[in-house]
Protein backbone atom coordinates (compact mmCIF):
# COMPACT_ATOMS: atom_id res chain seq x y z
CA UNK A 1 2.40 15.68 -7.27
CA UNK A 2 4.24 13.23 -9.97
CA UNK A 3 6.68 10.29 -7.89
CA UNK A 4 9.68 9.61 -9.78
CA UNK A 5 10.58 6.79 -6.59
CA UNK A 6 9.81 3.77 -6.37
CA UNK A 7 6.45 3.22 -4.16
CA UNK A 8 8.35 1.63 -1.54
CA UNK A 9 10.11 4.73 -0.91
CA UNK A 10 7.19 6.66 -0.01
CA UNK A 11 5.09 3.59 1.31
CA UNK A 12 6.11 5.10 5.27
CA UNK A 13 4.81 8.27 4.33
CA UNK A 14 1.33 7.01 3.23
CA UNK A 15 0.84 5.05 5.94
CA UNK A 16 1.87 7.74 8.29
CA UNK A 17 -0.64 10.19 6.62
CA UNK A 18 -4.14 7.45 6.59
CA UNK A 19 -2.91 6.92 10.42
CA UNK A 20 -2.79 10.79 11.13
CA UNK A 21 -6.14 11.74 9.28
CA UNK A 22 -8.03 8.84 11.22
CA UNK A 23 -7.69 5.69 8.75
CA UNK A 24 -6.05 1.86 10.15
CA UNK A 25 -6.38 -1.46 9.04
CA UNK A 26 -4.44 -0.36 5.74
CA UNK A 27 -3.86 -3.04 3.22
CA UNK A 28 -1.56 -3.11 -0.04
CA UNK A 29 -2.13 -5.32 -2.99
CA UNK A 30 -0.89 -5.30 -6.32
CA UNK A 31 -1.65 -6.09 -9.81
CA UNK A 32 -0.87 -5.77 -13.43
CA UNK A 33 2.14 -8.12 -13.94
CA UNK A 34 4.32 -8.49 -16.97
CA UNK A 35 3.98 -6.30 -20.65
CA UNK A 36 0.33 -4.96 -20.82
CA UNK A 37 0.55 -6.21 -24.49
CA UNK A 38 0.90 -9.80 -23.40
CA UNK A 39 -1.72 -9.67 -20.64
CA UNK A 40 -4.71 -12.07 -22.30
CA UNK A 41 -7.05 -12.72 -18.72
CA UNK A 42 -7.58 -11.39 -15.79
CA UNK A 43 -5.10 -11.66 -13.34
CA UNK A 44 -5.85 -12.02 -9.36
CA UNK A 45 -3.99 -9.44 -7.00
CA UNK A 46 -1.09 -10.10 -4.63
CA UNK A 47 -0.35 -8.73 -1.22
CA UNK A 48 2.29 -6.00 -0.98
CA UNK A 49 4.23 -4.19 -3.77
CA UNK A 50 7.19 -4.40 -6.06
CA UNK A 51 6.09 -7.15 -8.51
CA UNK A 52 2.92 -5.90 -9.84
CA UNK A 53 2.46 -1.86 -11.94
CA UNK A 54 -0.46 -1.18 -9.81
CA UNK A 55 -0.82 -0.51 -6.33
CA UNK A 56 -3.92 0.12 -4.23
CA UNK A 57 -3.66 1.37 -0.53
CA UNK A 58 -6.75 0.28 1.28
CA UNK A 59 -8.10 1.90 4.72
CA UNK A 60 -11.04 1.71 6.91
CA UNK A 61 -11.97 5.00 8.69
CA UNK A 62 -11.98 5.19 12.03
CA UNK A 63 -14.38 8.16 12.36
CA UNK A 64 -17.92 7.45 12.15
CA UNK A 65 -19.58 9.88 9.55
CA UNK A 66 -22.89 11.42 9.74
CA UNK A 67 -24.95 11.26 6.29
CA UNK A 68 -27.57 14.08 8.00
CA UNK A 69 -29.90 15.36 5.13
CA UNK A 70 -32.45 16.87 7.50
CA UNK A 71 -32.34 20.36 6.75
């Protein structure tokens, strides 16, 4: 489903949906600043959002998952 919004718009309703479907601890960083074309080394990330034109949501699970192969 394409966003036309800014992230920050919808930011709520992310975190709301890890929380319901058993995720915390959610971080946001942010990279990618300025014209791709003028970008020459890697850049570090940045907490939060609004600066950078990437955005990663990070969240731990807080169910514990079973990796069973016994048949």
């Amino acid at each position: 489903m394409p966003r036309t919004q800014p992230f920050d718009e919808y930011l709520d309703e992310y975190e709301e949906w890890f929380q319901q479907n058993g995720f915390g601890e959610i971080e946001v960083v942010q990279t990618v600043f300025g014209d791709l074309r003028s970008i020459r080394q890697i850049q570090l990330f940045k907490e939060g959002y609004g600066d950078g034109g990437f955005v990663v949501i990070k969240a731990k699970s807080e169910v514990a998952f079973c990796n069973n192969t016994d048949s």
